[in-house]
C-alpha atoms as a PDB file:
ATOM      1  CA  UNK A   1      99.215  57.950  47.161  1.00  0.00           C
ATOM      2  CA  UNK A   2     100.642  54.775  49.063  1.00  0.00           C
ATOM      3  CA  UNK A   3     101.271  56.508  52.058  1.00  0.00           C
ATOM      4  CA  UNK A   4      98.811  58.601  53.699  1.00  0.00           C
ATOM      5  CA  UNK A   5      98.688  60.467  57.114  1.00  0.00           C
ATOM      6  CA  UNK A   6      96.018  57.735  58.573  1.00  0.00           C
ATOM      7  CA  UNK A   7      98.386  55.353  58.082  1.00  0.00           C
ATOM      8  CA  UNK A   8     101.038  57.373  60.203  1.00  0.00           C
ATOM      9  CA  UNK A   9      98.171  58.000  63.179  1.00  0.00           C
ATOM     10  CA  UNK A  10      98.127  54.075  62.906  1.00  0.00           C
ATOM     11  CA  UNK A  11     101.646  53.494  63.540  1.00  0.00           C
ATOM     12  CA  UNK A  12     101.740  56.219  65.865  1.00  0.00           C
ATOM     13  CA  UNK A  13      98.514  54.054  68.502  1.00  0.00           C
ATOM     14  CA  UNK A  14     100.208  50.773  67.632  1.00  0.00           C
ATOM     15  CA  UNK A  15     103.503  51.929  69.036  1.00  0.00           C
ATOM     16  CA  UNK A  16     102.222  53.768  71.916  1.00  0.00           C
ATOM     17  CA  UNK A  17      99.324  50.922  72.520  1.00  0.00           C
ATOM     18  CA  UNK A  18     100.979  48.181  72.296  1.00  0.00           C
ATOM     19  CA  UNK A  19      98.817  45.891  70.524  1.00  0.00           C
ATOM     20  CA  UNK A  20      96.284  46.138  67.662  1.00  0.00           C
ATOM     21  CA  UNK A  21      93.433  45.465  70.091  1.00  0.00           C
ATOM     22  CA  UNK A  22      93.774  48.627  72.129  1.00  0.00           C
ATOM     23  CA  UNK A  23      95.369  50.866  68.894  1.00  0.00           C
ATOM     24  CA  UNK A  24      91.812  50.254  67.298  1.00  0.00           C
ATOM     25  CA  UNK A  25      89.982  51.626  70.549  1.00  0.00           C
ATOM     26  CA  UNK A  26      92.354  54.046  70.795  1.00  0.00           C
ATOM     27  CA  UNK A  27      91.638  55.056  66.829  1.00  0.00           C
ATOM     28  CA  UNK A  28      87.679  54.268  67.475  1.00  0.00           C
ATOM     29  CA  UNK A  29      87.882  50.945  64.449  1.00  0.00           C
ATOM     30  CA  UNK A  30      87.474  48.016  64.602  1.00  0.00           C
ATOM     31  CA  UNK A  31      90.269  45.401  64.977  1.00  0.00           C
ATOM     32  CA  UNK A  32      89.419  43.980  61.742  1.00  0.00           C
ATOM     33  CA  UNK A  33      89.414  47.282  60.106  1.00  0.00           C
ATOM     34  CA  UNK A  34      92.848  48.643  61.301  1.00  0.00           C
ATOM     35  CA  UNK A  35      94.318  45.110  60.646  1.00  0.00           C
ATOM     36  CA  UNK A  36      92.988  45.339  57.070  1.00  0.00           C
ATOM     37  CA  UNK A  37      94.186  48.743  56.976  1.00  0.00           C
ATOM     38  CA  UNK A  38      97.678  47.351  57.825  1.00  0.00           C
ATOM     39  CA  UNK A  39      97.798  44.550  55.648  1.00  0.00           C
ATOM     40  CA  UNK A  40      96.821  47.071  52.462  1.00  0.00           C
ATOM     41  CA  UNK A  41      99.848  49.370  53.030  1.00  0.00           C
ATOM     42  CA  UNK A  42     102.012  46.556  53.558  1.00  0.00           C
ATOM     43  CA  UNK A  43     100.948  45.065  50.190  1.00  0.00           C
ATOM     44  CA  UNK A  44     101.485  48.675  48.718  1.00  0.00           C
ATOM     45  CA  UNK A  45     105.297  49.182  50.306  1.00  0.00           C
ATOM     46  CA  UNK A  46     106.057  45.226  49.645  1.00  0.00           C
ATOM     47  CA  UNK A  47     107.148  45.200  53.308  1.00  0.00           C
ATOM     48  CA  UNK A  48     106.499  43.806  56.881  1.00  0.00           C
ATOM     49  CA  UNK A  49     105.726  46.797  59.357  1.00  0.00           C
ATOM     50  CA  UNK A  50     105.354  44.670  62.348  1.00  0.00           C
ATOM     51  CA  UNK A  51     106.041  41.329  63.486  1.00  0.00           C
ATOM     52  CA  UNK A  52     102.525  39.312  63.951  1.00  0.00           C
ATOM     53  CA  UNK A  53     104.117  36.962  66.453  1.00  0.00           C
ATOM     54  CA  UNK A  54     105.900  37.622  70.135  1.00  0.00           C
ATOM     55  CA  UNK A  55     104.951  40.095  72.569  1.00  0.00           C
ATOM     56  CA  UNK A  56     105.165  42.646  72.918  1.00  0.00           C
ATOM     57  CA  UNK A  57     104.593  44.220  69.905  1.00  0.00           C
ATOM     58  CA  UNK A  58     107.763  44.460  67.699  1.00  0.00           C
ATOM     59  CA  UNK A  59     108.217  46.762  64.335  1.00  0.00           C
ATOM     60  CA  UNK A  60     110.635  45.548  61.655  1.00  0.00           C
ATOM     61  CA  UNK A  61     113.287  48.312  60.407  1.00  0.00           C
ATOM     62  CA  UNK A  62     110.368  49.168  57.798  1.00  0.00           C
ATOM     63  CA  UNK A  63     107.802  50.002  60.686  1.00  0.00           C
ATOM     64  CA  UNK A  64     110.351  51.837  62.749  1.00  0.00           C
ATOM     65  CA  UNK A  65     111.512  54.364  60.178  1.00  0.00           C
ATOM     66  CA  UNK A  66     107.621  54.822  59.766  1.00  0.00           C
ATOM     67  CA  UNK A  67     106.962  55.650  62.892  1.00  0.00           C
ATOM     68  CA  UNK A  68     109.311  58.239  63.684  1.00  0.00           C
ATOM     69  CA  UNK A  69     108.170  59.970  60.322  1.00  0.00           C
ATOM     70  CA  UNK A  70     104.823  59.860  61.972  1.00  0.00           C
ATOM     71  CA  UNK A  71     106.314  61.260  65.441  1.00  0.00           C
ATOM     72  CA  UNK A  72     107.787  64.102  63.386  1.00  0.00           C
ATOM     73  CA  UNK A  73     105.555  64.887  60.839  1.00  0.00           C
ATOM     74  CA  UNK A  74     102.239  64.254  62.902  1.00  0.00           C
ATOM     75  CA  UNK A  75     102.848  66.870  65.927  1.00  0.00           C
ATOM     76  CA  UNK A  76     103.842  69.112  63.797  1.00  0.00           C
ATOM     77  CA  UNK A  77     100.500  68.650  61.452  1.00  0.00           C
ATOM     78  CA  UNK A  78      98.283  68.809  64.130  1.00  0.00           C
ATOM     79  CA  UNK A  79      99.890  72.224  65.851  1.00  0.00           C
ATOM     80  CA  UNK A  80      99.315  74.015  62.136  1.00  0.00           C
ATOM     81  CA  UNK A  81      96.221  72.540  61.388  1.00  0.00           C
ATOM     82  CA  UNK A  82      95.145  73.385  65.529  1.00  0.00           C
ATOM     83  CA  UNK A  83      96.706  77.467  64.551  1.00  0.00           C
ATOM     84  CA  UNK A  84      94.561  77.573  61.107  1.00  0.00           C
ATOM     85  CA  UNK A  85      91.634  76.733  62.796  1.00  0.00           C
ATOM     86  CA  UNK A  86      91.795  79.556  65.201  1.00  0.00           C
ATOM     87  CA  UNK A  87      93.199  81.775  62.655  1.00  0.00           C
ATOM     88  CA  UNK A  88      89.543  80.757  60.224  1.00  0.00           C
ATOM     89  CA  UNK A  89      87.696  80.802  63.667  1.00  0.00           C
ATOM     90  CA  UNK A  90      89.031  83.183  66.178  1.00  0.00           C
ATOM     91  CA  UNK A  91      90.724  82.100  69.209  1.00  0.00           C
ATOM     92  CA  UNK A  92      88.368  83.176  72.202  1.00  0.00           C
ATOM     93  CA  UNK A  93      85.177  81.198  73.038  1.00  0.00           C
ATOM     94  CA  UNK A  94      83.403  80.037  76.140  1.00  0.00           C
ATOM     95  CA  UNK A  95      83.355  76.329  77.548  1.00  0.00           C
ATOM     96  CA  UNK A  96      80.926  76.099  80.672  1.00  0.00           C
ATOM     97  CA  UNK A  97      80.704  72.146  81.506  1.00  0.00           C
ATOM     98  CA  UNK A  98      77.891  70.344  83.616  1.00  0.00           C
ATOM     99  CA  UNK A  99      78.763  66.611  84.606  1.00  0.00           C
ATOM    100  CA  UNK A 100      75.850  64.250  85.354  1.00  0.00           C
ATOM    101  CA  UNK A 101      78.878  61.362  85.251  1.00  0.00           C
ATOM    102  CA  UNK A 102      80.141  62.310  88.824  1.00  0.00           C
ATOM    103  CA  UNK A 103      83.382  59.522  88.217  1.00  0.00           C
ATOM    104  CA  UNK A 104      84.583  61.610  85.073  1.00  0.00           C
ATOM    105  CA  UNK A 105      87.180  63.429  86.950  1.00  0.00           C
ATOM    106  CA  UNK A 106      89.674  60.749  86.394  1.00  0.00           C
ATOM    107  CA  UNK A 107      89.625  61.866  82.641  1.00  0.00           C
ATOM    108  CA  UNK A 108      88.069  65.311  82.197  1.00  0.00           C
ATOM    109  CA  UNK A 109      90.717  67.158  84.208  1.00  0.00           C
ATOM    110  CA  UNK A 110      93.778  65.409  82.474  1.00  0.00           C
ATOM    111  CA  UNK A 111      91.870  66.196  78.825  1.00  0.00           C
ATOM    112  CA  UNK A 112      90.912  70.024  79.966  1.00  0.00           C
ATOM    113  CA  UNK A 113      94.518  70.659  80.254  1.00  0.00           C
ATOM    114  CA  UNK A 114      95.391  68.898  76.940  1.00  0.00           C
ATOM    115  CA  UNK A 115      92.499  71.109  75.109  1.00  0.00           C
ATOM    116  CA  UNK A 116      93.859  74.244  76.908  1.00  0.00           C
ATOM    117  CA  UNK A 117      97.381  73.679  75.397  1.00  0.00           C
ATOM    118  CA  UNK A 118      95.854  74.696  71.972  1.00  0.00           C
ATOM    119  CA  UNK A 119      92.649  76.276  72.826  1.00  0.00           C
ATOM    120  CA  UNK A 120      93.959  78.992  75.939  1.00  0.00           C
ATOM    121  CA  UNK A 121      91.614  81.948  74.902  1.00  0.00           C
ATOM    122  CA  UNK A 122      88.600  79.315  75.401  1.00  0.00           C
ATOM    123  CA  UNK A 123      86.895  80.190  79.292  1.00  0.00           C
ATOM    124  CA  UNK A 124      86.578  77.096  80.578  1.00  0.00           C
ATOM    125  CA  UNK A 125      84.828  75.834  83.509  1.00  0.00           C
ATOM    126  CA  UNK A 126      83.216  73.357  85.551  1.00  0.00           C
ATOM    127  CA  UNK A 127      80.804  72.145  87.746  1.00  0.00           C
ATOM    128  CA  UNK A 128      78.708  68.963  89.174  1.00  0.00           C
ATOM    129  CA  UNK A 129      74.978  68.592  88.176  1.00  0.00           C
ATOM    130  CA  UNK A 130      73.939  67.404  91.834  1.00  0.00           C
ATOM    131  CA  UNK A 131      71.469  70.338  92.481  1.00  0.00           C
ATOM    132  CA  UNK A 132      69.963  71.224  89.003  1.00  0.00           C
ATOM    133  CA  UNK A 133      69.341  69.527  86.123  1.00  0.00           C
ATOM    134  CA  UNK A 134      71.887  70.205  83.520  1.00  0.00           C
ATOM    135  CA  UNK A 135      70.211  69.653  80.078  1.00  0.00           C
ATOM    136  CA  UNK A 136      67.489  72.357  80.401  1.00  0.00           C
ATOM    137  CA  UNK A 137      70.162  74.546  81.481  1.00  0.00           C
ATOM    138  CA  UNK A 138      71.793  73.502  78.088  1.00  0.00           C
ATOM    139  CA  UNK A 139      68.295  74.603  76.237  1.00  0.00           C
ATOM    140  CA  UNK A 140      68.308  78.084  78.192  1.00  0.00           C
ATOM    141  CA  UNK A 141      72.413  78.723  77.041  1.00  0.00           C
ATOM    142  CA  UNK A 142      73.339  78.761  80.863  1.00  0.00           C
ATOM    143  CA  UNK A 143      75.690  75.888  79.764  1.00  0.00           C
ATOM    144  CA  UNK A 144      78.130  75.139  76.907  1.00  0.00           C
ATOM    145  CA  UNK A 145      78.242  71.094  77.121  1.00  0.00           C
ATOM    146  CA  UNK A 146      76.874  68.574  79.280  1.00  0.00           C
ATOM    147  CA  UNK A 147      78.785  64.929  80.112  1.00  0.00           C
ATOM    148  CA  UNK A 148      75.619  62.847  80.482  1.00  0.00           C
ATOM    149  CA  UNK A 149      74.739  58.938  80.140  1.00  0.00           C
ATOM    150  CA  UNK A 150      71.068  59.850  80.079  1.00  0.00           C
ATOM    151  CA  UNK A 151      70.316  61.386  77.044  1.00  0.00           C
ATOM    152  CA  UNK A 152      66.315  63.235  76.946  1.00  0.00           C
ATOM    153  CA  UNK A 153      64.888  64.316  73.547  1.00  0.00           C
ATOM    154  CA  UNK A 154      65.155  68.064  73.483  1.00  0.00           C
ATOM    155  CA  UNK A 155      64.474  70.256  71.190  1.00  0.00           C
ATOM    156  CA  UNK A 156      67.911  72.192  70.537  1.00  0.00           C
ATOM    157  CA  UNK A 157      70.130  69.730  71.700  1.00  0.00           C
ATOM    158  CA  UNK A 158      72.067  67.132  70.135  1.00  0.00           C
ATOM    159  CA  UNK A 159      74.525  64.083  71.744  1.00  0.00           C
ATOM    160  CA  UNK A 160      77.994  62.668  70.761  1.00  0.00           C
ATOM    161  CA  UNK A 161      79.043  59.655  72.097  1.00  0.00           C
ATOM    162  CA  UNK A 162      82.523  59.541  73.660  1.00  0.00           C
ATOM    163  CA  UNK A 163      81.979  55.754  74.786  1.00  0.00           C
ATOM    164  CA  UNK A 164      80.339  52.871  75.910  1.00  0.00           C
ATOM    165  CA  UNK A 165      80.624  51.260  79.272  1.00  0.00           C
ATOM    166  CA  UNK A 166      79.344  48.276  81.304  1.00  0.00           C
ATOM    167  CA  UNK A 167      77.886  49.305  84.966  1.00  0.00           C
ATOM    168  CA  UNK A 168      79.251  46.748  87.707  1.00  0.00           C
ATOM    169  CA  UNK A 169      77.625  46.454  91.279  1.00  0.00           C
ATOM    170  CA  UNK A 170      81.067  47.131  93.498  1.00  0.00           C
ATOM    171  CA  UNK A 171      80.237  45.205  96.942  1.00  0.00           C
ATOM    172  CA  UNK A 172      82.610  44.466  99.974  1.00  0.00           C
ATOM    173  CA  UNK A 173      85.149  41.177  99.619  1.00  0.00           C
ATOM    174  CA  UNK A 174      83.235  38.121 100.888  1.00  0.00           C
ATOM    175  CA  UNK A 175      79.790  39.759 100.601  1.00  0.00           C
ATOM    176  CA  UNK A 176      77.338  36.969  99.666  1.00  0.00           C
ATOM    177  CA  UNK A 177      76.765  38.418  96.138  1.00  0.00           C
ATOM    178  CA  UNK A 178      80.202  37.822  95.704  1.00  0.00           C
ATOM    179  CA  UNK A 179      79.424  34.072  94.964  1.00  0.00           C
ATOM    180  CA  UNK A 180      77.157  34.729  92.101  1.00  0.00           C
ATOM    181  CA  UNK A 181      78.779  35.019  88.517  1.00  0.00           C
ATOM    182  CA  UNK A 182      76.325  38.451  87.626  1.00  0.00           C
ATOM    183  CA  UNK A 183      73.599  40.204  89.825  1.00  0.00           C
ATOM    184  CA  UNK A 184      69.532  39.968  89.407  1.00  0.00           C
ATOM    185  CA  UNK A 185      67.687  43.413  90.517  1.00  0.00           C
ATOM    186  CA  UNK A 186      65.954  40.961  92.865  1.00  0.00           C
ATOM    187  CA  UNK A 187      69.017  40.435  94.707  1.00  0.00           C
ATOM    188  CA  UNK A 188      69.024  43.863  95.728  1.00  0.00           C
ATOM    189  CA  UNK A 189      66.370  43.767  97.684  1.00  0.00           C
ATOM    190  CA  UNK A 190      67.927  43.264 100.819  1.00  0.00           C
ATOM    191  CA  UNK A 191      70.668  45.570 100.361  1.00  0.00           C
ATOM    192  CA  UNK A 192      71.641  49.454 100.948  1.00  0.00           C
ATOM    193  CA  UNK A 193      72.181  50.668  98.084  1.00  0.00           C
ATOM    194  CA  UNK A 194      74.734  53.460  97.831  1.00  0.00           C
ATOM    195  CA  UNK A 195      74.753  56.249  95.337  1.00  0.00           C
ATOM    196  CA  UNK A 196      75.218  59.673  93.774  1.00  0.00           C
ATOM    197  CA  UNK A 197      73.215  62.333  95.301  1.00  0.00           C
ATOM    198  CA  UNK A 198      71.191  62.593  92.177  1.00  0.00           C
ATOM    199  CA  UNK A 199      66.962  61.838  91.925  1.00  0.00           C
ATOM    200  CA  UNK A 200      66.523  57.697  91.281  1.00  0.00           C
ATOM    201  CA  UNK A 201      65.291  58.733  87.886  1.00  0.00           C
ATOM    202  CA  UNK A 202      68.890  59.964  86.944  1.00  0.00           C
ATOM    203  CA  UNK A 203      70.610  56.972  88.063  1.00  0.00           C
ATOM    204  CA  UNK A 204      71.232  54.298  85.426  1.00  0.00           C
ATOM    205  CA  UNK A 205      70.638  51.326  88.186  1.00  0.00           C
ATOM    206  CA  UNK A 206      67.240  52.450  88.849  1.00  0.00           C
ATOM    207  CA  UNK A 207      65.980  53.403  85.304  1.00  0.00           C
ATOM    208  CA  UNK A 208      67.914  50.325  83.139  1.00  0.00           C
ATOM    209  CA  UNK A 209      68.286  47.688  86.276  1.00  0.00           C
ATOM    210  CA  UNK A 210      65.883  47.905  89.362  1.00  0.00           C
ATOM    211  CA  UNK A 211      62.490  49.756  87.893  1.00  0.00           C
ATOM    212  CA  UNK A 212      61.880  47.550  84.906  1.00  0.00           C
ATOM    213  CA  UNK A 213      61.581  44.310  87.267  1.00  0.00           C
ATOM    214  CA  UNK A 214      59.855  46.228  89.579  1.00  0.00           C
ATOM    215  CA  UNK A 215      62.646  46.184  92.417  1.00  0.00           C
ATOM    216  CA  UNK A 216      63.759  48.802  95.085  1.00  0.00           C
ATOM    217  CA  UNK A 217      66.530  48.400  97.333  1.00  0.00           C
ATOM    218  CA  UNK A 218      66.095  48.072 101.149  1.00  0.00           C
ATOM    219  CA  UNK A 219      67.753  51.390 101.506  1.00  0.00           C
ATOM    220  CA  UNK A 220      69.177  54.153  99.861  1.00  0.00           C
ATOM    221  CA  UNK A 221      71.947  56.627 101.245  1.00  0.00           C
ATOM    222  CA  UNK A 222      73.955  58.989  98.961  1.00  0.00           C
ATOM    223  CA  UNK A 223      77.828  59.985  98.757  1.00  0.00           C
ATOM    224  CA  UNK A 224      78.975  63.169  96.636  1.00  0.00           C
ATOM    225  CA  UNK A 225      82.750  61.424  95.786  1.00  0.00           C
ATOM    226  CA  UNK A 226      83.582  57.996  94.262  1.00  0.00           C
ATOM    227  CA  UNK A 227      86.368  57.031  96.748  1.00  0.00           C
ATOM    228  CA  UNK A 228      83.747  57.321  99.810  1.00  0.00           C
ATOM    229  CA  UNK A 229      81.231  55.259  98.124  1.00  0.00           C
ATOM    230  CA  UNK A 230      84.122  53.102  97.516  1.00  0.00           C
ATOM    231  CA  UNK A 231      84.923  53.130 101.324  1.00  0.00           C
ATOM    232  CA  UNK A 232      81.520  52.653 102.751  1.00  0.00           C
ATOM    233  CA  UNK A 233      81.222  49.595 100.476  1.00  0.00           C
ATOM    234  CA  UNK A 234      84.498  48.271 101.644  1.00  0.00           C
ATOM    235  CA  UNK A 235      83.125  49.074 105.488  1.00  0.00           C
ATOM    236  CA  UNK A 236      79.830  46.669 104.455  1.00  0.00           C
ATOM    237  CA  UNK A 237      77.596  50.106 104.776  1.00  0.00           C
ATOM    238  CA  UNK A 238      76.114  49.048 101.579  1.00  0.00           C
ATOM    239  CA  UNK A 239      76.741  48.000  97.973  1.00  0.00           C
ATOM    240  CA  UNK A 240      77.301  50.521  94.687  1.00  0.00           C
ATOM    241  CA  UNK A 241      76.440  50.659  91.057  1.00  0.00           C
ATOM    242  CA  UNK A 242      79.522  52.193  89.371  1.00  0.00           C
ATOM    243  CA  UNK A 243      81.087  52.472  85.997  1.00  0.00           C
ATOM    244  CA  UNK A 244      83.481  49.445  85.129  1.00  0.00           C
ATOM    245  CA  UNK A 245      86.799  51.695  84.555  1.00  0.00           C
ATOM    246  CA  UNK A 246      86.072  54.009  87.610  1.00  0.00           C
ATOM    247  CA  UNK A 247      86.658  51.326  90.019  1.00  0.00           C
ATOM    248  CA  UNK A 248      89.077  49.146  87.748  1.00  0.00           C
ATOM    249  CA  UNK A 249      92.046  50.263  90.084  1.00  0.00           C
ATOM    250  CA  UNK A 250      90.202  49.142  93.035  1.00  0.00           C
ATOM    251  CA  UNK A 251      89.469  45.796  91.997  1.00  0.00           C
ATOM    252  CA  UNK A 252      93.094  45.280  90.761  1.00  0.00           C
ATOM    253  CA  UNK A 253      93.955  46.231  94.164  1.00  0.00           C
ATOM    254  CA  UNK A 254      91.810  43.547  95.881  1.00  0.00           C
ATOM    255  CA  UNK A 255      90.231  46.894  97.328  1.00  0.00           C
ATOM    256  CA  UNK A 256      86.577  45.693  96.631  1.00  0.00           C
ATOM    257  CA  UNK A 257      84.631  43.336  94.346  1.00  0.00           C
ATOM    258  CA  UNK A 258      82.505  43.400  91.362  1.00  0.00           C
ATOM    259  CA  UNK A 259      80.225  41.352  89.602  1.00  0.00           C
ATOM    260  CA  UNK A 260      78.048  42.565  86.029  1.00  0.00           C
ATOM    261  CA  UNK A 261      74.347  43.370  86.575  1.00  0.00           C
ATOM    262  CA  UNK A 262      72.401  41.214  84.617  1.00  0.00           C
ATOM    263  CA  UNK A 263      73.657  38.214  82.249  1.00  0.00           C
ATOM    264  CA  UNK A 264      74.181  40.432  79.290  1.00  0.00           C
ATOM    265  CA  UNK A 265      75.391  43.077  81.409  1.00  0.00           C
ATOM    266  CA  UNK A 266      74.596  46.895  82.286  1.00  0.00           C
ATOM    267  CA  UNK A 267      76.082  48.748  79.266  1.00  0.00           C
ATOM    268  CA  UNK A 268      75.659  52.693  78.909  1.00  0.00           C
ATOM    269  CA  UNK A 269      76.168  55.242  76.499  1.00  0.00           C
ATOM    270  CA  UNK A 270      78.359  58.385  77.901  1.00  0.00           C
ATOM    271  CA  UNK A 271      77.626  61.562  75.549  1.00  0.00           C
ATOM    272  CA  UNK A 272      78.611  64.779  75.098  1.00  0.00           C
ATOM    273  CA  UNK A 273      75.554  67.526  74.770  1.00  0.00           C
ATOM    274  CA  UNK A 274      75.853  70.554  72.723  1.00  0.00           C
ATOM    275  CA  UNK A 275      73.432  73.654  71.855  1.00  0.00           C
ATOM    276  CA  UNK A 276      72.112  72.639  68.666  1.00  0.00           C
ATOM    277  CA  UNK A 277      74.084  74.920  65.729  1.00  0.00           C
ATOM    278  CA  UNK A 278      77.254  75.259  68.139  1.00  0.00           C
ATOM    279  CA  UNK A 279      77.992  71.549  67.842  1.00  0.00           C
ATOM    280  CA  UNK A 280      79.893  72.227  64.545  1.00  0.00           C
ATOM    281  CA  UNK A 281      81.898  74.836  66.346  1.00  0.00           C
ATOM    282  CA  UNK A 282      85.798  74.466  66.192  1.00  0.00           C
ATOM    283  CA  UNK A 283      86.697  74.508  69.409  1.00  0.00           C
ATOM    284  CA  UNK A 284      83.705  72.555  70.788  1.00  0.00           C
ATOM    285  CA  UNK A 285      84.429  70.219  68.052  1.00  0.00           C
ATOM    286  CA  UNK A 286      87.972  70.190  69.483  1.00  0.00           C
ATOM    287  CA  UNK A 287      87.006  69.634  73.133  1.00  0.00           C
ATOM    288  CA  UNK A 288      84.943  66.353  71.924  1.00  0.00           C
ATOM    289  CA  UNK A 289      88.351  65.180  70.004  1.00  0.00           C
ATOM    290  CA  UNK A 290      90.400  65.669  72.781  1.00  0.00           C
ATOM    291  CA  UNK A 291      87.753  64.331  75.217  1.00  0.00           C
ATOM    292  CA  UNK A 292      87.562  60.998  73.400  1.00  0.00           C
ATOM    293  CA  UNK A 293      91.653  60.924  73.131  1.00  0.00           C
ATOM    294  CA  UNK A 294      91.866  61.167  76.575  1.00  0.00           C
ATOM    295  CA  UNK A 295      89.504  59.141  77.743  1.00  0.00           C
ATOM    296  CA  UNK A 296      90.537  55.992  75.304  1.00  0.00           C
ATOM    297  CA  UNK A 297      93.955  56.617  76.534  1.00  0.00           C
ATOM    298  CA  UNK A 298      93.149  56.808  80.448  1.00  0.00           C
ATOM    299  CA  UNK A 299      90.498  54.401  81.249  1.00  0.00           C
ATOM    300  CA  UNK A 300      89.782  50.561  81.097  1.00  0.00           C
ATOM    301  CA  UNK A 301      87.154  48.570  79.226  1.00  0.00           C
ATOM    302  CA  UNK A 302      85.386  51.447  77.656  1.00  0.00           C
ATOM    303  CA  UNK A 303      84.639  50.802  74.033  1.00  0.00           C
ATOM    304  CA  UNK A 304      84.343  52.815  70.840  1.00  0.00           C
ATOM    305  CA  UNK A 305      80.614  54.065  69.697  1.00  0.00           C
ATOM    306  CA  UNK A 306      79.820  55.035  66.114  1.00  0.00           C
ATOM    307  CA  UNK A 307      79.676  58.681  66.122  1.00  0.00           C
ATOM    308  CA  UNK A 308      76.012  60.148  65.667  1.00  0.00           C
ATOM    309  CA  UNK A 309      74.175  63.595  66.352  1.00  0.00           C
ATOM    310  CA  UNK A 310      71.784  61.876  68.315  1.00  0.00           C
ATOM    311  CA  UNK A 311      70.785  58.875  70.647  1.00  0.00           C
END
């Protein structure tokens, strides 16, 4: 068959991303791949879908009837196939969440509404791992799915990766640190360091960053909410280890600064835990879907992860 529904989904991210870059996040390719991709079903039509030059991104009269087949067709695919599966499956379920990434409201809430426009029977809920730890909780069936960048080997669980992302330390304008081009742990060891209120051992800064060279920060003091970190690091109280696209807006702003920890960088793993045999469940299998939509769609400088059943 020379045209296949992939191909409309790839029309469909090019024309809402903007550029082939972001449609193969958005897809979770490779550029290479989706340009390949491209190139094959152009050779099979004998036409140009899209100009290669200019921004931004232009179809030719080929590509545009294309896409809106795929904004017709695809909607309308995904709504049946969405209705079979609760039809094969049964429509009722429970979804109790633990977070252990306390930024994720920025995308959870936005996907929880998108998954309850085809999932509304599922109970869904929510709540912050500050006071317990989430993954035994997982083991016990007190939870549904955890959010977690710390992934521990337990027996019952397994972990899909939503997406990478690179750590930044998030410091006031003109603090000293700002000068260098990435941060050494033993530059932190004059600082307050502000965080989560969460044991060290949870905290990506102290397991990946600080306790391998053997570093602790001056001082510690904790925050529940991003945007007060955010403002006691803007007020010089102390400096912050925080996901890249949680405090994207910020820097755009001129709000704060940012530099990498470490040359290479701080890179993480977010995941999403399930019960081990309710992983291949519809509508948690949904939730993940949606979850990685969303979150390719609202944040900044995450990147794709092959998907895996574990770590």
């Amino acid at each position: 068959m020379i045209l296949e529904v992939r191909h409309l989904r790839t029309l469909r991210a090019l024309h809402q991303c903007g550029t082939l870059a972001k449609a193969a996040e958005r897809l979770h390719v490779t550029q290479s791949a989706l340009s390949h991709q491209l190139k094959d079903l152009e050779q099979r039509l004998e036409v140009r879908l899209y100009h290669r030059k200019g921004k931004p991104l232009r179809f030719t009269p080929a590509g545009e009837r294309l896409l809106k087949l795929a904004e017709r067709v695809l909607p309308e695919m995904e709504c049946a196939l969405a209705e079979l599966q609760r039809m094969r499956e049964g429509e009722s379920g429970r979804l109790h969440i633990a977070i252990e990434c306390h930024s994720c409201f920025e995308w959870l809430m936005p996907a929880m509404d998108a998954y309850r426009a085809d999932w509304p029977e599922v109970e869904m809920d929510v709540t912050l791992a500050y006071s317990f730890e989430p993954l035994p909780a997982l083991v016990r069936g007190d939870l549904d799915l955890v959010i977690t960048s710390d992934p521990q080997p337990l027996p019952g669980v397994v972990y899909h990766p939503l997406f990478r992302f690179q750590g930044v330390l998030v410091m006031a304008n003109g603090h000293p640190l700002t000068r260098k081009s990435w941060i050494e742990p033993t530059d932190l060891r004059d600082e307050t360091l502000i965080t989560y209120p969460v044991p060290t051992r949870r905290l990506d800064i102290y397991r990946h960053f600080l306790e391998p060279a053997g570093v602790a920060p001056a001082e510690r003091r904790t925050a529940e909410l991003t945007l007060i970190i955010l403002q006691l690091v803007a007020s010089r109280r102390g400096v912050a280890a925080l996901p890249d696209w949680a405090v994207h807006e910020h820097l755009e702003r001129g709000y704060v600064s940012a530099r990498p920890m470490g040359r290479k960088g701080m890179w993480g793993t977010l995941y999403c835990a399930f019960p081990q045999g309710m992983g291949e469940a519809p509508y948690l299998r949904a939730f993940l879907d949606t979850a990685r939509t969303i979150s390719f769609q609202t944040l900044r400088g995450i990147r794709p992860v092959e998907d895996k059943q574990q770590p």
